[in-house]
N, C-alpha and C. Protein backbone atom coordinates (compact mmCIF):
# COMPACT_ATOMS: atom_id res chain seq x y z
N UNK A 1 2.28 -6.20 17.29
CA UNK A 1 1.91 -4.93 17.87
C UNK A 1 0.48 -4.61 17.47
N UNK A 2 -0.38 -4.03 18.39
CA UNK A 2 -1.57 -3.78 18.10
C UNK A 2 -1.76 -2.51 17.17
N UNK A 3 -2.40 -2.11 16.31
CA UNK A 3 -2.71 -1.65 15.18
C UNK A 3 -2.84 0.20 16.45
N UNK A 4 -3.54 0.13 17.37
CA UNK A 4 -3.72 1.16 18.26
C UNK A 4 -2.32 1.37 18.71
N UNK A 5 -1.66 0.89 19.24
CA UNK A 5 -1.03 1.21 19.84
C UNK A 5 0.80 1.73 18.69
N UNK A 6 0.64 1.19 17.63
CA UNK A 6 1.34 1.80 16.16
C UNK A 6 0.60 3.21 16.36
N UNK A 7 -0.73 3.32 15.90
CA UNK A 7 -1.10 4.31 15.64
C UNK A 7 -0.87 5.66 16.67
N UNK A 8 -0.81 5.21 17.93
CA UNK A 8 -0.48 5.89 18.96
C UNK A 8 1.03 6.94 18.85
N UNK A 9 1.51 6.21 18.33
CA UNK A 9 3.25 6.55 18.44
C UNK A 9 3.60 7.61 17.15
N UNK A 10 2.42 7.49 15.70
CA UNK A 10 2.59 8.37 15.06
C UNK A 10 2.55 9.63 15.11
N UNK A 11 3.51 10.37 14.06
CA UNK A 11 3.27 12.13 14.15
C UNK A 11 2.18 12.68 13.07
N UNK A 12 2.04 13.52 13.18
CA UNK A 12 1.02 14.19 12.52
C UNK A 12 1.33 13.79 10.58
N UNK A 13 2.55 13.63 10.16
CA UNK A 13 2.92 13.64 8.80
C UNK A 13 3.53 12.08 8.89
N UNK A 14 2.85 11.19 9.51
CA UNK A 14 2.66 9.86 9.50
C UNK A 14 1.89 8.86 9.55
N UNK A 15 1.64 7.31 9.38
CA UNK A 15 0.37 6.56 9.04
C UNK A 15 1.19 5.36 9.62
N UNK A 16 0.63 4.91 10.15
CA UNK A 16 1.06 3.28 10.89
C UNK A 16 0.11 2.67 10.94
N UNK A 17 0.29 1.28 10.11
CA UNK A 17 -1.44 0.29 10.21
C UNK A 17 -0.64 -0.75 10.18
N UNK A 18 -0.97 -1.95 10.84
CA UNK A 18 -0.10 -3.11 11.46
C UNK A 18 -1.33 -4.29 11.09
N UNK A 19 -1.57 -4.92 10.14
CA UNK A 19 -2.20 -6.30 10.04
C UNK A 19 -1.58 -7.41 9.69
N UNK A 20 -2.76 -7.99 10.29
CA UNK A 20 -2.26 -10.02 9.68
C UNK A 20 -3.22 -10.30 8.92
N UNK A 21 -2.32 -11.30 8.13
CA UNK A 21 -2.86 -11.91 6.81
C UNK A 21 -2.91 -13.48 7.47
N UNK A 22 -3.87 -13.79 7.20
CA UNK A 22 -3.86 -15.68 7.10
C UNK A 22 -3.13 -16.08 5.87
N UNK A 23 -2.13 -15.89 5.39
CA UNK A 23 -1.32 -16.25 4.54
C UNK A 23 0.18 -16.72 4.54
N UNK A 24 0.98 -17.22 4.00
CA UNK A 24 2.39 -17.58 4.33
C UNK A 24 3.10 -15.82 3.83
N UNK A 25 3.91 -15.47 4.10
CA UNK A 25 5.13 -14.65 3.97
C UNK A 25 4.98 -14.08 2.32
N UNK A 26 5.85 -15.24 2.32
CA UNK A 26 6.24 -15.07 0.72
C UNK A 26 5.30 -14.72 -0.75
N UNK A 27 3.92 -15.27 0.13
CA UNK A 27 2.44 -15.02 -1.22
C UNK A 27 2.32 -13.28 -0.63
N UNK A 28 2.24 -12.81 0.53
CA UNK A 28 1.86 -11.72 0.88
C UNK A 28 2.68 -10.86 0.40
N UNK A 29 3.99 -10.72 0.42
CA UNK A 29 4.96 -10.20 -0.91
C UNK A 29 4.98 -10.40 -2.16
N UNK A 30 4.45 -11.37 -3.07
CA UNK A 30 4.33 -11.53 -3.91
C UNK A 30 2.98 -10.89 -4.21
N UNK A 31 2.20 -10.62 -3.77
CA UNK A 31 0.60 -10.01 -4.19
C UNK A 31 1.34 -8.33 -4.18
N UNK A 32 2.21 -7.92 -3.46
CA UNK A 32 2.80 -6.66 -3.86
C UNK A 32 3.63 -6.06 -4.54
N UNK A 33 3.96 -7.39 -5.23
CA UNK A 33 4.78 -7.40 -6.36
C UNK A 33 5.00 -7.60 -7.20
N UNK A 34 3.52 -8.42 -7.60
CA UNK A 34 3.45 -8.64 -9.53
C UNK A 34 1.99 -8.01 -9.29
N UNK A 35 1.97 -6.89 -10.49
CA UNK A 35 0.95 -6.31 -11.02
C UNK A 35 -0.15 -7.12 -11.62
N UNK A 36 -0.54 -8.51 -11.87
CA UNK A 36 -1.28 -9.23 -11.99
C UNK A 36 -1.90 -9.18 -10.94
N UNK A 37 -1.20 -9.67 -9.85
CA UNK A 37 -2.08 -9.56 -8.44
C UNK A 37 -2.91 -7.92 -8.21
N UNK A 38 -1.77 -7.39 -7.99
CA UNK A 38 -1.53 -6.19 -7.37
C UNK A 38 -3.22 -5.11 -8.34
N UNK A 39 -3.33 -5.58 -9.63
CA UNK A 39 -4.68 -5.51 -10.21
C UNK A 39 -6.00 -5.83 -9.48
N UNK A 40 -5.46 -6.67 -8.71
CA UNK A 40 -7.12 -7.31 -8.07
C UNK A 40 -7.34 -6.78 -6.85
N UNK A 41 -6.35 -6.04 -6.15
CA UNK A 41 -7.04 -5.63 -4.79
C UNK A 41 -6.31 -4.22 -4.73
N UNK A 42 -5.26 -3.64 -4.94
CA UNK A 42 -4.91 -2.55 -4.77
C UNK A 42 -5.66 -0.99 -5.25
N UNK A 43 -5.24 -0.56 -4.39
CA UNK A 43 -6.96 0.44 -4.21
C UNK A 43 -7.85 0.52 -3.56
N UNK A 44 -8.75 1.57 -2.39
CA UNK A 44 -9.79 1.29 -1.91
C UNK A 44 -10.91 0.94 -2.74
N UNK A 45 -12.09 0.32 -2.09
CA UNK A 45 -12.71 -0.19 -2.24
C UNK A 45 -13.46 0.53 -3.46
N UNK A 46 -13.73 2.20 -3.71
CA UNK A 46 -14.53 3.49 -4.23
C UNK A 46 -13.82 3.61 -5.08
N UNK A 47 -12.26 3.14 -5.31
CA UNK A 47 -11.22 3.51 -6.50
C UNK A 47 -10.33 2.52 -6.73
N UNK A 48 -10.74 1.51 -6.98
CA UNK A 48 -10.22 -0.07 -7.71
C UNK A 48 -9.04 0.50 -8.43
N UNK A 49 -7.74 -0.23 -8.14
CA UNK A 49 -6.94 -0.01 -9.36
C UNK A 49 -7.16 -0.60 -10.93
N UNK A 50 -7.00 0.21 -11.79
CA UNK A 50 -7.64 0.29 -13.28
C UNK A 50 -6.22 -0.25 -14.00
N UNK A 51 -4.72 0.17 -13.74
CA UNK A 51 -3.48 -0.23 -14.50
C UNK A 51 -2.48 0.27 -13.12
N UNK A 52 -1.06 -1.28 -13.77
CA UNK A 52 -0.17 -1.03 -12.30
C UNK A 52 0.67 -1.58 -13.27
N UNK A 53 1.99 -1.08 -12.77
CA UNK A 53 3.23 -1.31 -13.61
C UNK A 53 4.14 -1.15 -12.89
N UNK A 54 5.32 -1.98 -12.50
CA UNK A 54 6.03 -2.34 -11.42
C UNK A 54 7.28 -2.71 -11.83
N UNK A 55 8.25 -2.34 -11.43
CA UNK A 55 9.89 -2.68 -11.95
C UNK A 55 10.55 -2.75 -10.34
N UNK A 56 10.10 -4.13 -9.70
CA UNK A 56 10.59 -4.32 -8.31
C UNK A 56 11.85 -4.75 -8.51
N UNK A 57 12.76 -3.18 -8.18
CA UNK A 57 14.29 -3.12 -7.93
C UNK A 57 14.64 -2.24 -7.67
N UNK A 58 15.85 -1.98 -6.64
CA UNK A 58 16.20 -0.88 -5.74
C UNK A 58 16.39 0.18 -7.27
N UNK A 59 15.74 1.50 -7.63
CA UNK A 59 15.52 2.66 -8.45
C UNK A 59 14.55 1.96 -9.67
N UNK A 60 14.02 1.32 -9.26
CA UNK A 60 12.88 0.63 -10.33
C UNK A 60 11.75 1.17 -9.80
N UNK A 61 11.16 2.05 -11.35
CA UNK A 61 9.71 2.68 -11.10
C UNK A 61 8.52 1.70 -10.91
N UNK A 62 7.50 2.46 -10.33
CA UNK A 62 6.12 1.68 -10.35
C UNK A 62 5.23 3.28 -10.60
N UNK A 63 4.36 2.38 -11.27
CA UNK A 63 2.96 3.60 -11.45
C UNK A 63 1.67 3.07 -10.97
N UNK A 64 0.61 3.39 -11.15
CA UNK A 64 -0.56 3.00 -10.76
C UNK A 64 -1.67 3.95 -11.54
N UNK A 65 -2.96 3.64 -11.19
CA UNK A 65 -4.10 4.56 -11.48
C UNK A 65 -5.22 3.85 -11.00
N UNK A 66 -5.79 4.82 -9.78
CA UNK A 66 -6.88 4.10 -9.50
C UNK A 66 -8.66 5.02 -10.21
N UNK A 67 -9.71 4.46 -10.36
CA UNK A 67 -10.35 4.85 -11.01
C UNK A 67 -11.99 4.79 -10.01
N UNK A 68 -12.69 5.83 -9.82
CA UNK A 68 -13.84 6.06 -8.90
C UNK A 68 -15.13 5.39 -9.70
N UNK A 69 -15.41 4.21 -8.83
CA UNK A 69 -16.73 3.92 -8.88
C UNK A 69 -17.67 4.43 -9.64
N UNK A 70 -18.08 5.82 -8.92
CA UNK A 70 -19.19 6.66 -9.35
C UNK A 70 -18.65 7.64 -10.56
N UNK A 71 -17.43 7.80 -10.97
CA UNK A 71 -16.65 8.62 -11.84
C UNK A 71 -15.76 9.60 -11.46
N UNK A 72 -15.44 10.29 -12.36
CA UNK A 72 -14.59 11.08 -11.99
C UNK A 72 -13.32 11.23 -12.58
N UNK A 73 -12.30 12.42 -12.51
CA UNK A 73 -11.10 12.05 -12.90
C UNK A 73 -10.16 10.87 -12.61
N UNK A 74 -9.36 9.92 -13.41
CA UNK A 74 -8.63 9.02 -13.09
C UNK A 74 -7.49 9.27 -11.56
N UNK A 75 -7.08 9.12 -10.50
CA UNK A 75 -6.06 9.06 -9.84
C UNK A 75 -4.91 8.46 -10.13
N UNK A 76 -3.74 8.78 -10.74
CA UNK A 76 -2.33 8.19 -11.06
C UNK A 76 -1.50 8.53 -9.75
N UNK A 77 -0.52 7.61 -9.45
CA UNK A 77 0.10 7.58 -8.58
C UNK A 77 1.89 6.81 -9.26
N UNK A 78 2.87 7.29 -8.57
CA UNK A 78 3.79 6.44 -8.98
C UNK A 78 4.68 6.77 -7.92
N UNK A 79 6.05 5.82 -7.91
CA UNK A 79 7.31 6.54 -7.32
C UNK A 79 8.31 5.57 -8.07
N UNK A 80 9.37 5.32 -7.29
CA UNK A 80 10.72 4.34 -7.05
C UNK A 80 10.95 3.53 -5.69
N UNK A 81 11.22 2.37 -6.43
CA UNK A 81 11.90 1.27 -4.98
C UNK A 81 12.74 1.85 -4.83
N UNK A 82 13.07 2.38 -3.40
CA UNK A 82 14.52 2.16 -2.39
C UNK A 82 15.03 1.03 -2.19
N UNK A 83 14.36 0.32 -1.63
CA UNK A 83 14.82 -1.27 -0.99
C UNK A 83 13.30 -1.97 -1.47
N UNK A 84 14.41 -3.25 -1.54
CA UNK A 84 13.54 -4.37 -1.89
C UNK A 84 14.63 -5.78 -1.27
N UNK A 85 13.77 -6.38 -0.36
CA UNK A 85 14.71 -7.49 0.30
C UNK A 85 13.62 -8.51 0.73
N UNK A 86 13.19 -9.10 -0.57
CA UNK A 86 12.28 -10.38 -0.83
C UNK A 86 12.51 -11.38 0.30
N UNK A 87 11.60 -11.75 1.05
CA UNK A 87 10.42 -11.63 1.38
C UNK A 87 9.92 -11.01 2.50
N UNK A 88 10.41 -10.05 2.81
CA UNK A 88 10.34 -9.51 4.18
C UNK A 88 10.18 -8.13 4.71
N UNK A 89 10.75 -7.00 2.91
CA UNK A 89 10.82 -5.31 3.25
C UNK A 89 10.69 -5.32 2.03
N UNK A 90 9.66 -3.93 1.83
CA UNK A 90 9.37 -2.97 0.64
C UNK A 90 9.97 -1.66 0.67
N UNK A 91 10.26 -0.67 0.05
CA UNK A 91 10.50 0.75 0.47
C UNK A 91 10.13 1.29 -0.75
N UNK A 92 9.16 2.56 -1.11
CA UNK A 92 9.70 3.14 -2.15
C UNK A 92 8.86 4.31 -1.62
N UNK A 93 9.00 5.41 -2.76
CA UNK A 93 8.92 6.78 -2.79
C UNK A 93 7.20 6.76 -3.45
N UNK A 94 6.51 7.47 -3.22
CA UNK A 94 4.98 7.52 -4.00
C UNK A 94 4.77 8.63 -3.72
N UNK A 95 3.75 9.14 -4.78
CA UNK A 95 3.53 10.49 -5.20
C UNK A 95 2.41 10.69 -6.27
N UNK A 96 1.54 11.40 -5.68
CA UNK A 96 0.34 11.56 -6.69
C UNK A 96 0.63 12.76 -7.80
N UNK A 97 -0.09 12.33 -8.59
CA UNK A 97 0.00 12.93 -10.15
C UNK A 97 -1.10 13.85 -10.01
N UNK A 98 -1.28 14.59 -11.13
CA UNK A 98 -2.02 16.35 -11.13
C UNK A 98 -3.58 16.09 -10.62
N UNK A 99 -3.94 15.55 -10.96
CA UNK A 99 -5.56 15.55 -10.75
C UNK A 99 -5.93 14.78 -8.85
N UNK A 100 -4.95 14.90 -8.32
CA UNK A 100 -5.22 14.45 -6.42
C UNK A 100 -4.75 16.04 -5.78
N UNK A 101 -5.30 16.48 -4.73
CA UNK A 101 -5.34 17.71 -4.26
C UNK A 101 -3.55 17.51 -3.71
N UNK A 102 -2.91 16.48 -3.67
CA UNK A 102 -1.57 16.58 -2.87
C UNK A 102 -0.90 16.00 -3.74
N UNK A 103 -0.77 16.45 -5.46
CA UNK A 103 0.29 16.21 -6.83
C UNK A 103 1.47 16.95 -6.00
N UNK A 104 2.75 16.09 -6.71
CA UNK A 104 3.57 16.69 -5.99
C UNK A 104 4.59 16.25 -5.28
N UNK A 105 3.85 16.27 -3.93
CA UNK A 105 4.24 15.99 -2.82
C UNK A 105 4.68 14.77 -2.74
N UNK A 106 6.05 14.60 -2.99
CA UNK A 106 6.57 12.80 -1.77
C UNK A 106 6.36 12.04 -0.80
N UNK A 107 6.18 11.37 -0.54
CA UNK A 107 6.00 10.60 0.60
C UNK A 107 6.81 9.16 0.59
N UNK A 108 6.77 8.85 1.70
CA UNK A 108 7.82 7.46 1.63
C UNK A 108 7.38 6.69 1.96
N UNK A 109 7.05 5.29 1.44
CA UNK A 109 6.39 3.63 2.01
C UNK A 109 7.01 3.00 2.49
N UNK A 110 7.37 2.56 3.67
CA UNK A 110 7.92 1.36 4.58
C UNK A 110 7.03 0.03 4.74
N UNK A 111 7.32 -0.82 3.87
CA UNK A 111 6.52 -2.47 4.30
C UNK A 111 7.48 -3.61 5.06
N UNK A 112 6.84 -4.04 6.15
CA UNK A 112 7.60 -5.26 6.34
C UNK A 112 6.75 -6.24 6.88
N UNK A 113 7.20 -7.24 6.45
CA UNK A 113 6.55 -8.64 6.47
C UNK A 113 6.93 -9.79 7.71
N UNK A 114 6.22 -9.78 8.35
CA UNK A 114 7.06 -11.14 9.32
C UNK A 114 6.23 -12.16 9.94
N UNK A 115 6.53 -13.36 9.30
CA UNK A 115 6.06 -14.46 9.00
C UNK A 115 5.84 -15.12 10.94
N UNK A 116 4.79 -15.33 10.96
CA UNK A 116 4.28 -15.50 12.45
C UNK A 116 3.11 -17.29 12.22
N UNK A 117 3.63 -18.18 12.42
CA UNK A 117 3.09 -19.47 12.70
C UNK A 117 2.32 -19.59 11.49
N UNK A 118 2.70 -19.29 10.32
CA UNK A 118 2.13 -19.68 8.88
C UNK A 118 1.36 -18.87 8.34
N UNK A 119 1.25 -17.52 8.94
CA UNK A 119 0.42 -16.64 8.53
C UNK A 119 1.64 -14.69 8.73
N UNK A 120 0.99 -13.72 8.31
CA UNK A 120 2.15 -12.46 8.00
C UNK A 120 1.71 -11.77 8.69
N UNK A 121 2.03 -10.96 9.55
CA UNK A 121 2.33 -9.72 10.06
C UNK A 121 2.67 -8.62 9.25
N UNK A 122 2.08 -7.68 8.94
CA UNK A 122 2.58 -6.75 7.61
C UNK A 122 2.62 -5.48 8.54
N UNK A 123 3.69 -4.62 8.61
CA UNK A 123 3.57 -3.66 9.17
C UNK A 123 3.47 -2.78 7.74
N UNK A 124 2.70 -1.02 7.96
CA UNK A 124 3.00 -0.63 7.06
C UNK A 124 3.11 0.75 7.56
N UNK A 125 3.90 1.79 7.21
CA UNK A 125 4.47 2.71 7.70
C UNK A 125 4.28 4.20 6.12
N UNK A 126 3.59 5.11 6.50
CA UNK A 126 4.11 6.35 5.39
C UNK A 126 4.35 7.13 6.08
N UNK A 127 5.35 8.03 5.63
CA UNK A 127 5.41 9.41 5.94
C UNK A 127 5.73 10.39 4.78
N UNK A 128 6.40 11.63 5.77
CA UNK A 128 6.05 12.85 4.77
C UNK A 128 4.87 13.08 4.61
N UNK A 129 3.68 13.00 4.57
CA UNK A 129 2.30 12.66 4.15
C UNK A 129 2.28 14.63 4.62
N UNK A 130 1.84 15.32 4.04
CA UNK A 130 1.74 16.82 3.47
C UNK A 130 0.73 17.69 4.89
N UNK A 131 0.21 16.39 5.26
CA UNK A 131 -0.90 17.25 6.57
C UNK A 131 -1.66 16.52 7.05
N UNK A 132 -2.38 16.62 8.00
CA UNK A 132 -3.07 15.93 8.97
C UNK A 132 -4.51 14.99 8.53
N UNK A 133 -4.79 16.08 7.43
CA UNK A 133 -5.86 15.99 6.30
C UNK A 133 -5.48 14.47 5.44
N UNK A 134 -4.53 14.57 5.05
CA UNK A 134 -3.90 13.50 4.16
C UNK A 134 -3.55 12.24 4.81
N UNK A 135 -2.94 13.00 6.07
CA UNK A 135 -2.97 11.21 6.65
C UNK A 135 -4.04 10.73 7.01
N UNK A 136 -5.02 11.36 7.20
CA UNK A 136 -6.22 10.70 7.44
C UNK A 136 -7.12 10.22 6.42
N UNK A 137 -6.92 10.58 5.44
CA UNK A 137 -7.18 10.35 4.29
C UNK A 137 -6.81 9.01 3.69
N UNK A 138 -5.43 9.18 3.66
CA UNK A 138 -4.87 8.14 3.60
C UNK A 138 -4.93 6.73 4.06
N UNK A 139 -5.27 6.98 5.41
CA UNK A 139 -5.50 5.98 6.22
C UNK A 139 -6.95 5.29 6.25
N UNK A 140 -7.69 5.76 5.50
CA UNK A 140 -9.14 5.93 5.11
C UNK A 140 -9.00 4.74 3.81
N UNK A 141 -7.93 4.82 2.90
CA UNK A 141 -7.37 4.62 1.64
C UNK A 141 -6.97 3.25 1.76
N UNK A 142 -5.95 3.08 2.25
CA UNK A 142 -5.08 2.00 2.97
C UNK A 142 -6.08 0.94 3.65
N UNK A 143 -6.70 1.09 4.71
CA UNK A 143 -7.68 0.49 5.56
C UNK A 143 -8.14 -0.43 4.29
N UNK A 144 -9.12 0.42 3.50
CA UNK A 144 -9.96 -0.19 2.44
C UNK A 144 -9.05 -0.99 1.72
N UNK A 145 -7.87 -0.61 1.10
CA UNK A 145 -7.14 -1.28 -0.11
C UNK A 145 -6.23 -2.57 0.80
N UNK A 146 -6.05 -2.79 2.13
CA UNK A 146 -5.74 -3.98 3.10
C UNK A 146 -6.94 -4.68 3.14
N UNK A 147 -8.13 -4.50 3.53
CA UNK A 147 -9.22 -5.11 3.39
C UNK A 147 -9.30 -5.90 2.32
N UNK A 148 -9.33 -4.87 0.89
CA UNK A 148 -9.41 -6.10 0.11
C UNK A 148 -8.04 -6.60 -0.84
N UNK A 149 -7.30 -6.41 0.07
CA UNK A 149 -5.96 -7.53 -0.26
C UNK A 149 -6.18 -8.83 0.50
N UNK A 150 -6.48 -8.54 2.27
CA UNK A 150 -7.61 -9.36 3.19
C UNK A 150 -8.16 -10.64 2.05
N UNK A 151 -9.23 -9.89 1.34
CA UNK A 151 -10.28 -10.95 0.52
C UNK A 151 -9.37 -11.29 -0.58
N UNK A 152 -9.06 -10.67 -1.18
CA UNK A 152 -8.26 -11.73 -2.39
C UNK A 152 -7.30 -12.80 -1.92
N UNK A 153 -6.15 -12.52 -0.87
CA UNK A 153 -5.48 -13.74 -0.02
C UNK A 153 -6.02 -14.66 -0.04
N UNK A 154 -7.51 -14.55 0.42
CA UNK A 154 -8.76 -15.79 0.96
C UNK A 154 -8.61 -15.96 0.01
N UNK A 155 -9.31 -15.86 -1.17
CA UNK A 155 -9.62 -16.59 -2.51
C UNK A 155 -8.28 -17.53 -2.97
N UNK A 156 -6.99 -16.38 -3.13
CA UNK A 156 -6.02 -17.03 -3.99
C UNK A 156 -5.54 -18.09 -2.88
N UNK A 157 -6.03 -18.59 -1.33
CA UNK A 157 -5.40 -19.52 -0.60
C UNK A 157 -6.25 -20.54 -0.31
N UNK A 158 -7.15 -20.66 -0.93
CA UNK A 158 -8.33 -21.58 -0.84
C UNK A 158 -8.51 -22.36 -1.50
């Protein structure tokens, strides 16, 4: 599905971004699921993740913290897996911590993976997202932190 035409179908308290990875399946799930990886590209580009901690299992927490370039307060983020069904679906709950203008607030992650002639299809899906502001924001966020999941793939498949 074209990345436009996802985006088309969303509501206002939703985010749909649809890329391919030149990668097999199973590495593209695995870069979202051990915090070793998940260190090297998660985060936009302006707020690199700094620490990630991950307990991939249906009510298994994850945290995060991403940290600004130019400075600033730290960004923490965390939730819980819903589903986890290796190699193919992610689900969990995320939620920013006090110092992001939308602490608080829930939102829900939908990932799925589908393996297309040796390379992934990643759909990725949020909602709940608090306002129109945020999903765009968000999507601002995401873009960048796919990008450079994008470049690390290259490296770690080369």
């Amino acid at each position: 599905m074209a990345e436009g035409a996802a985006e088309a179908r969303q509501s206002e308290g939703e985010l749909v971004i649809t890329r391919m990875f030149d990668a097999p399946r199973e590495l593209v799930f695995r870069m979202w699921t051990d915090p070793r990886h998940l260190l090297q590209w998660w985060g936009p580009r302006h707020h690199p993740a700094v620490h990630a901690e991950h307990d991939v299992r249906p009510g298994g927490a994850w945290r995060a913290c991403l940290r600004s370039v130019e400075g600033g307060p730290d960004l923490w983020q965390g939730g819980r897996y819903i589903e986890v069904d290796a190699p193919g679906r992610l689900v969990y709950s995320f939620a920013w911590d006090e110092a992001h203008p939308a602490h608080g607030h829930e939102m829900r992650v939908e990932l799925t993976f589908k393996a297309i002639d040796g390379k992934t299809e990643m759909s990725f899906r949020q909602t709940k997202l608090p306002s129109v502001a945020e999903r765009d924001g968000h999507r601002g966020g995401w873009t960048s932190t796919f990008d450079r999941l994008d470049d690390y793939l290259r490296l770690t498949t080369a």
